[in-house]
N, C-alpha and C. Protein backbone atom coordinates (compact mmCIF):
# COMPACT_ATOMS: atom_id res chain seq x y z
N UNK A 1 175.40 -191.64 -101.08
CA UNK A 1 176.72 -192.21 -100.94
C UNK A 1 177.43 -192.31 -102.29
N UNK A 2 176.68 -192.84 -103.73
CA UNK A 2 176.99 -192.92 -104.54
C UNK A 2 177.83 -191.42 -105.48
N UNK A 3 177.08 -190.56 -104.69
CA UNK A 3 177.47 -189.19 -105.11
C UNK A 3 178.59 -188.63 -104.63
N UNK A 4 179.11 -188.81 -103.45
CA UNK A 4 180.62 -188.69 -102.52
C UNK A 4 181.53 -189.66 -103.22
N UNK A 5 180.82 -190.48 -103.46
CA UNK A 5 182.49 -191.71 -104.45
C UNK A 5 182.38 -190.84 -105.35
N UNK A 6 181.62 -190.77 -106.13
CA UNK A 6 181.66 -189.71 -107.52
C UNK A 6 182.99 -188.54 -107.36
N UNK A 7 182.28 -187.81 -106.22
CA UNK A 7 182.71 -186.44 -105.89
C UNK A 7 184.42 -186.72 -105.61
N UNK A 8 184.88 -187.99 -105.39
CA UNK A 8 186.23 -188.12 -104.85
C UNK A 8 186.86 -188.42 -105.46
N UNK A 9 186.18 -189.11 -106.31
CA UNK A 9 186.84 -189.72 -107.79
C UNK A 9 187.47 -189.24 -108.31
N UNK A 10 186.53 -187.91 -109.03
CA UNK A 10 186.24 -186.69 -109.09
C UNK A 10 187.66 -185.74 -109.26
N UNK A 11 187.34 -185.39 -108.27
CA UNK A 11 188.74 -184.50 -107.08
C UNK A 11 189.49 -184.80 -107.08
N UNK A 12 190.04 -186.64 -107.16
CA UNK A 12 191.32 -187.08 -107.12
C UNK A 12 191.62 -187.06 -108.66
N UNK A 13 190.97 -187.13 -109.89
CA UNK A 13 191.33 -187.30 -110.96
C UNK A 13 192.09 -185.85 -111.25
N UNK A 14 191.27 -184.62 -110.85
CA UNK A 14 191.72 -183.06 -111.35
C UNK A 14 192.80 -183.41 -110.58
N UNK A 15 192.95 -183.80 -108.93
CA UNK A 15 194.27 -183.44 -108.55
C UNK A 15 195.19 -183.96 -109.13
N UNK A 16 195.12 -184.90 -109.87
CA UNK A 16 196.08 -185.72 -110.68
C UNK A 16 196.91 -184.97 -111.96
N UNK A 17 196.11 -183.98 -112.58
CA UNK A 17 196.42 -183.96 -114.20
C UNK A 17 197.03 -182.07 -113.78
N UNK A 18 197.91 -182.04 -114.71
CA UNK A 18 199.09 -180.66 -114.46
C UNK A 18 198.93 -179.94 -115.26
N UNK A 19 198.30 -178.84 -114.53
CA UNK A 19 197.73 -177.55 -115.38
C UNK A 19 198.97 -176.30 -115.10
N UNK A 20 198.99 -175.63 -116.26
CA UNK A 20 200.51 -174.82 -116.27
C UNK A 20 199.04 -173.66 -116.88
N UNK A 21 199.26 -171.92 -115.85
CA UNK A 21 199.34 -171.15 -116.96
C UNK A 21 200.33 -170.36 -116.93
N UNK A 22 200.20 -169.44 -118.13
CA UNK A 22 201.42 -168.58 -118.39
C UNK A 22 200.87 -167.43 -119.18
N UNK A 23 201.57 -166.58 -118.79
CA UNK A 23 201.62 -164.96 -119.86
C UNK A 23 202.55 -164.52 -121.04
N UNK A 24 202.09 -164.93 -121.73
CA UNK A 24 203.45 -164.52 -122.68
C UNK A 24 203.22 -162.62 -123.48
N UNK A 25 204.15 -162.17 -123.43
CA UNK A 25 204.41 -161.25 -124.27
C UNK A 25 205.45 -161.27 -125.49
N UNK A 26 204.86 -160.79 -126.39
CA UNK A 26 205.47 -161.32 -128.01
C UNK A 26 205.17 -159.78 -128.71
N UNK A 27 206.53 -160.10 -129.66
CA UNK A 27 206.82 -159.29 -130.35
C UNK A 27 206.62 -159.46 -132.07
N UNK A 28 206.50 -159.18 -132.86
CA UNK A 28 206.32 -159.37 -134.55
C UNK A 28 207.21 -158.43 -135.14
N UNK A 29 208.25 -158.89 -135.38
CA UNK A 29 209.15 -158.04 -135.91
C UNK A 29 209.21 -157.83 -137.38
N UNK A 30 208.11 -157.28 -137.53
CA UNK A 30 207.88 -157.11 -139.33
C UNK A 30 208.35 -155.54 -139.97
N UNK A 31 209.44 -155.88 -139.81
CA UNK A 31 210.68 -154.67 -140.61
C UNK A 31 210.40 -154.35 -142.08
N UNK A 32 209.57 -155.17 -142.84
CA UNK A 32 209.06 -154.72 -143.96
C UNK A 32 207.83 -153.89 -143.64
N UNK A 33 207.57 -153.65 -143.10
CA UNK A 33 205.92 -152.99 -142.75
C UNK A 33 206.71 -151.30 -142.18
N UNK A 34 208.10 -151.29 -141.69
CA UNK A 34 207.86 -150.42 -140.66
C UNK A 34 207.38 -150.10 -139.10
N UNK A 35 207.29 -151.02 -138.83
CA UNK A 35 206.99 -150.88 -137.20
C UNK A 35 206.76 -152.60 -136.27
N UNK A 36 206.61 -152.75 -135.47
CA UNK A 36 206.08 -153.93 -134.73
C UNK A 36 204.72 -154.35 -134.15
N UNK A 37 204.37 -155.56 -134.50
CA UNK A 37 203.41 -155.80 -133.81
C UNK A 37 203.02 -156.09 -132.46
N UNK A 38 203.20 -155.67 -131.14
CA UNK A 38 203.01 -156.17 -130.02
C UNK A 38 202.12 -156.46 -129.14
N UNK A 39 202.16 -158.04 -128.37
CA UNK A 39 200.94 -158.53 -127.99
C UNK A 39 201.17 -158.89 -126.63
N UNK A 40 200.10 -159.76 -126.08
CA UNK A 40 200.13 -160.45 -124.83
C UNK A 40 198.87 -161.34 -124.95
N UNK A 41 199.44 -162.96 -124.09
CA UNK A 41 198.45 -163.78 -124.05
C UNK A 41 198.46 -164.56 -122.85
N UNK A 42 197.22 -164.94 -122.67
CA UNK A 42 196.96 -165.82 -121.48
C UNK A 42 197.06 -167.14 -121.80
N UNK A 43 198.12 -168.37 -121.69
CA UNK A 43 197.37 -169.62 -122.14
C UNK A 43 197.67 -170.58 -120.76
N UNK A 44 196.66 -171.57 -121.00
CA UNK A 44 196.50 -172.39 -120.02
C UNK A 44 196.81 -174.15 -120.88
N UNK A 45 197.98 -174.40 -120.43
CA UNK A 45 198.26 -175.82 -120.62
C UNK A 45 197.71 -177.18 -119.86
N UNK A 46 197.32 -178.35 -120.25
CA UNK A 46 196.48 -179.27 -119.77
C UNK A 46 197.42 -180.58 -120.04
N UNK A 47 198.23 -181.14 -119.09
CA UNK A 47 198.51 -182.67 -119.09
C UNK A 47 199.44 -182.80 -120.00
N UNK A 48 200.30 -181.35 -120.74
CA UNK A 48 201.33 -181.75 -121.57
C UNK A 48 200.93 -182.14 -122.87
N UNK A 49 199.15 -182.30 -122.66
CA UNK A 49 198.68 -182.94 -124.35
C UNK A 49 197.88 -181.45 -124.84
N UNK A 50 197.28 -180.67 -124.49
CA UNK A 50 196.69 -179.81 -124.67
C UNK A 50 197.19 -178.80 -124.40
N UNK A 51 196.42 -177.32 -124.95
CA UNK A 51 196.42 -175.81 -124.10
C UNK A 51 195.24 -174.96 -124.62
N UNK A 52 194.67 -174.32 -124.62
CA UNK A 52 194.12 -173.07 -124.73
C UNK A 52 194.70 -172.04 -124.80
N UNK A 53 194.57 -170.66 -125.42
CA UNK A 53 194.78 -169.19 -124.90
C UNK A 53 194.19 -167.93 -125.38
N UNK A 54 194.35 -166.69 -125.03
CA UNK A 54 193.34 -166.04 -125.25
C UNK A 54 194.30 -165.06 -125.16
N UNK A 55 194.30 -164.37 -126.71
CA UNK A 55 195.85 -163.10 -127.01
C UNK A 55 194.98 -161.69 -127.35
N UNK A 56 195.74 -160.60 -127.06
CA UNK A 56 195.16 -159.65 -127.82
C UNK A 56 196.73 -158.95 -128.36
N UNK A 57 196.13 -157.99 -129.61
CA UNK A 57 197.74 -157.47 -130.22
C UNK A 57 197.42 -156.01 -130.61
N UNK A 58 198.70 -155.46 -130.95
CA UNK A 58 198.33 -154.39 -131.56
C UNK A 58 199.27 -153.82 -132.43
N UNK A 59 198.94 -152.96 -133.65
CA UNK A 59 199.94 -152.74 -134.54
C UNK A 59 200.06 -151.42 -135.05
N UNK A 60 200.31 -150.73 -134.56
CA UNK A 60 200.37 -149.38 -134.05
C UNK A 60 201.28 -148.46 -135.43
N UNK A 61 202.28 -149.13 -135.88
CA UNK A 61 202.78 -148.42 -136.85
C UNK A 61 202.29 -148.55 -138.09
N UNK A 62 201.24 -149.57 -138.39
CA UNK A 62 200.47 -150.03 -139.75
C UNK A 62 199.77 -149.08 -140.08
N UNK A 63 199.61 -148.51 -141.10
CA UNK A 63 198.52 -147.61 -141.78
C UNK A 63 197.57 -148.70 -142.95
N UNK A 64 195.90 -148.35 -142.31
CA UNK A 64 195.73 -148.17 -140.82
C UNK A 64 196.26 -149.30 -139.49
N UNK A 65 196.41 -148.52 -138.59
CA UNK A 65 196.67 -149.31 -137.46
C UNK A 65 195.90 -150.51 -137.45
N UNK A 66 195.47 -151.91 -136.41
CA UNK A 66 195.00 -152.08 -136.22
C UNK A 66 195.14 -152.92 -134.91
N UNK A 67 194.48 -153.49 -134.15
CA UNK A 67 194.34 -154.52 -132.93
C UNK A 67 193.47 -155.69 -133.56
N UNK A 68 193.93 -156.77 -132.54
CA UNK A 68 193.04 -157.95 -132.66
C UNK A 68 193.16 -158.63 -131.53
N UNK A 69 191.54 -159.49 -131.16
CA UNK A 69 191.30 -160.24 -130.38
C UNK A 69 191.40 -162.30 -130.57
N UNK A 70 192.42 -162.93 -129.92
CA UNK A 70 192.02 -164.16 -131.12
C UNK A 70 192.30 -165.36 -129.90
N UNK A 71 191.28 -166.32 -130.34
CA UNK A 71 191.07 -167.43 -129.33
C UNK A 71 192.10 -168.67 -129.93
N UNK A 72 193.36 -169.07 -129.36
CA UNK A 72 193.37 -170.22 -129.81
C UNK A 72 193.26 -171.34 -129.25
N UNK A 73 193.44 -172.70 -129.32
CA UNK A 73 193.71 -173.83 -128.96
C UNK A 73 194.45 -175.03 -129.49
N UNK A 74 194.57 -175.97 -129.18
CA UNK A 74 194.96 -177.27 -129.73
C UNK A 74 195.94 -177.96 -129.29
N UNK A 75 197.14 -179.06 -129.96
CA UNK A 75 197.94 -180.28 -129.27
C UNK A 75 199.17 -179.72 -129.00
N UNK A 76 199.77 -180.35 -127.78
CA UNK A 76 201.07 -180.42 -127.27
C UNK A 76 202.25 -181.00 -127.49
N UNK A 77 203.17 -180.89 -127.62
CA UNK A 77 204.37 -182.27 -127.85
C UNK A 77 205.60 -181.45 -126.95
N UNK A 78 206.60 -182.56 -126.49
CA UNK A 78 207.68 -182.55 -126.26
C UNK A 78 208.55 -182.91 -126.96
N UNK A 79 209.98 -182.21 -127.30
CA UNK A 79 211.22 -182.87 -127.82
C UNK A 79 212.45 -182.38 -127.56
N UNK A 80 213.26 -183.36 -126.89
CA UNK A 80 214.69 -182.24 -126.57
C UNK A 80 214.40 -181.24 -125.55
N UNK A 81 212.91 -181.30 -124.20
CA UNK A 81 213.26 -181.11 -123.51
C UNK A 81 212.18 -179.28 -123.64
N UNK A 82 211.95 -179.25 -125.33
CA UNK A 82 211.31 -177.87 -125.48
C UNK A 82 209.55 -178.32 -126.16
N UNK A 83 208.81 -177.51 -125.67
CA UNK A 83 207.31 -177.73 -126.24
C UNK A 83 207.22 -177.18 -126.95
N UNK A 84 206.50 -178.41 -128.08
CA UNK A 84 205.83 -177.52 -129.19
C UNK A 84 204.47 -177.94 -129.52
N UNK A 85 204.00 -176.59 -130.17
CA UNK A 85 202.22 -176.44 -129.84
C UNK A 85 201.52 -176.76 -131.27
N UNK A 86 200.48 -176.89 -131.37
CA UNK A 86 200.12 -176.58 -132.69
C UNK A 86 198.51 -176.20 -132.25
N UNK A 87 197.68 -175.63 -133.69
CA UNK A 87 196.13 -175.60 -133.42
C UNK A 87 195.58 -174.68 -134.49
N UNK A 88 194.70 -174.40 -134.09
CA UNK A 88 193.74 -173.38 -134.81
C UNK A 88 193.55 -171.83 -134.08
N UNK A 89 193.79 -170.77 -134.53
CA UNK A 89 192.96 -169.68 -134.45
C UNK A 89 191.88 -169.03 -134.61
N UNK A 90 190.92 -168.61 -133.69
CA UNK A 90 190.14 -167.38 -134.04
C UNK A 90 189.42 -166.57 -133.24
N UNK A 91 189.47 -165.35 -134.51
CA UNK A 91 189.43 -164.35 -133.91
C UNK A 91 188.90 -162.80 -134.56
N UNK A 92 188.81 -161.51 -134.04
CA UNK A 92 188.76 -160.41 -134.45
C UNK A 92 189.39 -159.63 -134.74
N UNK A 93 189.57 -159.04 -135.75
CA UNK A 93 190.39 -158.01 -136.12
C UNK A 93 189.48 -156.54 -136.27
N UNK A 94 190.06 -155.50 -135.42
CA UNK A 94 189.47 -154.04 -135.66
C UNK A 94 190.72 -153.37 -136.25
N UNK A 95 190.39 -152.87 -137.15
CA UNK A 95 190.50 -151.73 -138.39
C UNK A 95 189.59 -150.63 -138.30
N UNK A 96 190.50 -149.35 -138.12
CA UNK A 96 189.13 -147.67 -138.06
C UNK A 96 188.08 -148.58 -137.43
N UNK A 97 187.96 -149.10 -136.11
CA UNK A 97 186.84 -149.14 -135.69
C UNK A 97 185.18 -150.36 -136.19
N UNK A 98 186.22 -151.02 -136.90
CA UNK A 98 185.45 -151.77 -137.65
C UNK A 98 185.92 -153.30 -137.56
N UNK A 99 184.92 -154.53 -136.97
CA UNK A 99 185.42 -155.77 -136.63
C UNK A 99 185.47 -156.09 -138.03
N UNK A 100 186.52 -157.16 -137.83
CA UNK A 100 186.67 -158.06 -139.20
C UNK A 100 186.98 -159.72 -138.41
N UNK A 101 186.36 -160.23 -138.91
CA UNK A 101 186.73 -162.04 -138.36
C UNK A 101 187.77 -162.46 -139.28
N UNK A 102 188.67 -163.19 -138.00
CA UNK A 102 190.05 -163.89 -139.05
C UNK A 102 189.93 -165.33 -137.95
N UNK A 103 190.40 -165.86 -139.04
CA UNK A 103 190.28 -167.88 -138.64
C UNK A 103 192.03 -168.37 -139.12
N UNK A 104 192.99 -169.40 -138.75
CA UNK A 104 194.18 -169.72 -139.20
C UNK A 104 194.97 -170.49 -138.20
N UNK A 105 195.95 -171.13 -138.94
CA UNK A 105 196.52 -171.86 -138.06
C UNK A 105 197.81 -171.52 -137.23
N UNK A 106 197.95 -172.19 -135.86
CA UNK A 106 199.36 -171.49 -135.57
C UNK A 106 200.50 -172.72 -135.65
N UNK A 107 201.62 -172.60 -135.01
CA UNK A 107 202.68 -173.50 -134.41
C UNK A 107 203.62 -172.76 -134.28
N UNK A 108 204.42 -173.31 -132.97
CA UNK A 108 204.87 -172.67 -131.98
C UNK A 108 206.13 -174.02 -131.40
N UNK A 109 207.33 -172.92 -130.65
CA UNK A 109 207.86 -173.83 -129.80
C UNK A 109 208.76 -172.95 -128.60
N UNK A 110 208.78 -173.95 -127.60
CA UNK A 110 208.59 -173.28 -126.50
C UNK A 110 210.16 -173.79 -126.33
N UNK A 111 211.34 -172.62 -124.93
CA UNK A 111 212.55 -173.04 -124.46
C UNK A 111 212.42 -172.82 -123.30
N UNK A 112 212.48 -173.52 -122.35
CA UNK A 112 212.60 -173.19 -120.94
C UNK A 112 213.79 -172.61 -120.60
N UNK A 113 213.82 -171.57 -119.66
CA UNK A 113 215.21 -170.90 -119.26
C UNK A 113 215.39 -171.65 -117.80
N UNK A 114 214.48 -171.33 -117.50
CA UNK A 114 214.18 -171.70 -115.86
C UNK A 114 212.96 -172.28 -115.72
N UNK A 115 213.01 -172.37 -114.07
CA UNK A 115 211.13 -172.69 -114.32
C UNK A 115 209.87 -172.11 -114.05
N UNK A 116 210.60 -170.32 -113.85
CA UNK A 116 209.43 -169.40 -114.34
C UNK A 116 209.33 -168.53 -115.31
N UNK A 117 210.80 -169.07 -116.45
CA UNK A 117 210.88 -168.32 -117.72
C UNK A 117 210.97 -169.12 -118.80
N UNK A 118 210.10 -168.75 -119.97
CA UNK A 118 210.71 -169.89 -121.40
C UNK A 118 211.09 -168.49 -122.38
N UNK A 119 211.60 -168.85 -123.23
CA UNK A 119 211.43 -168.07 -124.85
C UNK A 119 210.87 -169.23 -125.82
N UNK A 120 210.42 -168.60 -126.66
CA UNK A 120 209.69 -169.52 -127.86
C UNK A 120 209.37 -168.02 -129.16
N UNK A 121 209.21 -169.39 -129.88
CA UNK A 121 209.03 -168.20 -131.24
C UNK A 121 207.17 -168.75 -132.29
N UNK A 122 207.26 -168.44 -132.87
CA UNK A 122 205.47 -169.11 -133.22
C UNK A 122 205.51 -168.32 -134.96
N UNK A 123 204.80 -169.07 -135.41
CA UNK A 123 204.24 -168.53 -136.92
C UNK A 123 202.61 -169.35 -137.20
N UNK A 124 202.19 -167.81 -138.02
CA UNK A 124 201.16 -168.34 -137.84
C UNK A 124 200.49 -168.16 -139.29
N UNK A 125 199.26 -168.88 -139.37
CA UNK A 125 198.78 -168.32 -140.86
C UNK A 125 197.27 -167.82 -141.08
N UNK A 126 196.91 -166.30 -141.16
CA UNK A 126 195.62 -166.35 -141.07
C UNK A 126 194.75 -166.26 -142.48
N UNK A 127 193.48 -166.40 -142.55
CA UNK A 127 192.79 -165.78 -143.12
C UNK A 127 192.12 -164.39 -142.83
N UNK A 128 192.40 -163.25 -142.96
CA UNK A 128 192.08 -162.37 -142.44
C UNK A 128 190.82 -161.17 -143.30
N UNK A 129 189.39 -161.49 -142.94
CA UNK A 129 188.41 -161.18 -143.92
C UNK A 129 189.13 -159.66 -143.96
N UNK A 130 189.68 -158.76 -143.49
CA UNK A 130 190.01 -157.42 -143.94
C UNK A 130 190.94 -157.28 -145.13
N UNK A 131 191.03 -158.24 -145.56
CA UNK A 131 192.72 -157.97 -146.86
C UNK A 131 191.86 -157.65 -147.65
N UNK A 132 190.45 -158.02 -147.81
CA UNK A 132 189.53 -157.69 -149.25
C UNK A 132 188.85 -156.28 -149.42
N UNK A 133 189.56 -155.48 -148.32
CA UNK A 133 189.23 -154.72 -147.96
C UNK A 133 190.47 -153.61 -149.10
N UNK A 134 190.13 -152.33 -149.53
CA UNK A 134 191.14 -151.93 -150.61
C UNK A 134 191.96 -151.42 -149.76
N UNK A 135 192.09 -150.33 -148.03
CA UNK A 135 192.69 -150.02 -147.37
C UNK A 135 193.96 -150.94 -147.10
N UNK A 136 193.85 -151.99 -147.22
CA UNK A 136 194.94 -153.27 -146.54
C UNK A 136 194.80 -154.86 -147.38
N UNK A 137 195.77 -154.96 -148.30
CA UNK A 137 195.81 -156.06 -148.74
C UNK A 137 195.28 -156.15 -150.06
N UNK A 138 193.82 -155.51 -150.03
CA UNK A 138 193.04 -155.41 -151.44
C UNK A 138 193.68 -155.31 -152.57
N UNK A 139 194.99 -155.03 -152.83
CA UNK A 139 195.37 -155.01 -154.35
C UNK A 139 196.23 -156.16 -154.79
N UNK A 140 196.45 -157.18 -153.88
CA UNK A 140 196.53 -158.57 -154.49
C UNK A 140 195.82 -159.71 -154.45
N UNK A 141 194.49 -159.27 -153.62
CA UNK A 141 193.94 -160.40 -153.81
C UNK A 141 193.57 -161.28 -153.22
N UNK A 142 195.05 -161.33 -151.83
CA UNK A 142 195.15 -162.36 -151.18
C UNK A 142 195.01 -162.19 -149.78
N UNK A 143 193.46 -163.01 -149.21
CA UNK A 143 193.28 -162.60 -147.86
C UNK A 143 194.06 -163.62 -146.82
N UNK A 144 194.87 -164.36 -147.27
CA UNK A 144 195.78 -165.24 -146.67
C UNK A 144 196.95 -164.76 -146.21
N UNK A 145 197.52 -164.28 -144.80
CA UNK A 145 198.79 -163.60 -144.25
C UNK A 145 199.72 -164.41 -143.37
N UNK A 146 200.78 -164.27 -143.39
CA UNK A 146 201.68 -164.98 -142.31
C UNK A 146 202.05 -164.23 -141.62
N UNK A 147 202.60 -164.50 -140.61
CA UNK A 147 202.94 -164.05 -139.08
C UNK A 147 204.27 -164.69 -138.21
N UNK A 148 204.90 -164.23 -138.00
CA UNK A 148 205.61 -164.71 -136.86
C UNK A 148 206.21 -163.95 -135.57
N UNK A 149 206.36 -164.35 -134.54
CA UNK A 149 206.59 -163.22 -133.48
C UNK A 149 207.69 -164.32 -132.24
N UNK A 150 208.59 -163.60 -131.76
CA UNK A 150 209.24 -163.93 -130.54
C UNK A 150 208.38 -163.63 -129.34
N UNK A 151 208.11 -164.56 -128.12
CA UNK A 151 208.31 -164.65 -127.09
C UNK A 151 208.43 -164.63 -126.21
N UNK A 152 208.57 -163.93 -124.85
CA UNK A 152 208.91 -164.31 -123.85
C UNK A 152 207.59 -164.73 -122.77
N UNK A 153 207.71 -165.74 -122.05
CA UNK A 153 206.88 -166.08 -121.36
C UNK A 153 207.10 -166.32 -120.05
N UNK A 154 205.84 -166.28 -118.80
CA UNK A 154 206.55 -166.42 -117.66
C UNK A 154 205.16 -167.04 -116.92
N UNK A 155 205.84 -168.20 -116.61
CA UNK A 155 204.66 -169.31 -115.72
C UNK A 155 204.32 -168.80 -114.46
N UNK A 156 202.59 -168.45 -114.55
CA UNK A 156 202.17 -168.31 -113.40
C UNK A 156 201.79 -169.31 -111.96
């Protein structure tokens, strides 16, 4: 018996708390590089205080090219009606075929259009173990990169 109160408890607590996911596709409009970075991510929002998500990208006009796989998470806020995110990254970066681990932080803010469309824009900051690499980055030094990308998202 003790296990059915549990179980209802339970059940009524998840039914309680408001889980949002969404797909976003984003763009990196890095006009100094020559080309764009373009991605897509899965994230799953929790109670307005939290989210998760899980992105992959790719950068197709970079010599060398490269893709990456990157986990993020962390806190929620509201203001004026638009969310904004913050957290940690990480993740993989392939170069010619070769993983590289990158770790960094993001923040983000979200605009609702409707209520199965937002725009938002995000910057981010990684450490990316490939800059020490002489192909990419290696001649300053600095394996520390910024990022920023537009947007669009659409609640599943």
């Amino acid at each position: 018996m003790r296990f059915f109160i549990t179980l209802i408890f339970c059940a009524s607590m998840c039914a309680q708390q408001q889980h949002e996911t969404k797909l976003g596709l984003w763009v990196d409009p890095t006009f100094t590089d020559g080309g764009f970075q373009l991605g897509m991510e899965l994230t799953k929002q929790f109670d307005d205080i939290g989210w998760v998500s899980l992105g992959v990208s790719n950068y197709a006009d970079l010599n060398p090219p490269y893709a990456d796989i990157v986990f993020s998470g962390g806190l929620t806020s509201s203001l004026f009606g638009h969310t904004q995110y913050y957290g940690p990254r990480l993740g993989i970066e392939y170069r010619r075929a070769t993983p590289y681990p990158l770790v960094g932080f993001v923040v983000g803010n979200e605009i609702p259009i409707d209520h199965l469309i937002t725009l938002g824009f995000r910057v981010w900051r990684d450490y990316r173990s490939s800059q020490a690499k002489e192909f990419y980055g290696g001649s300053d030094g600095n394996k520390w990169r910024n990022n920023g990308a537009l947007t669009l998202i659409f609640i599943l």
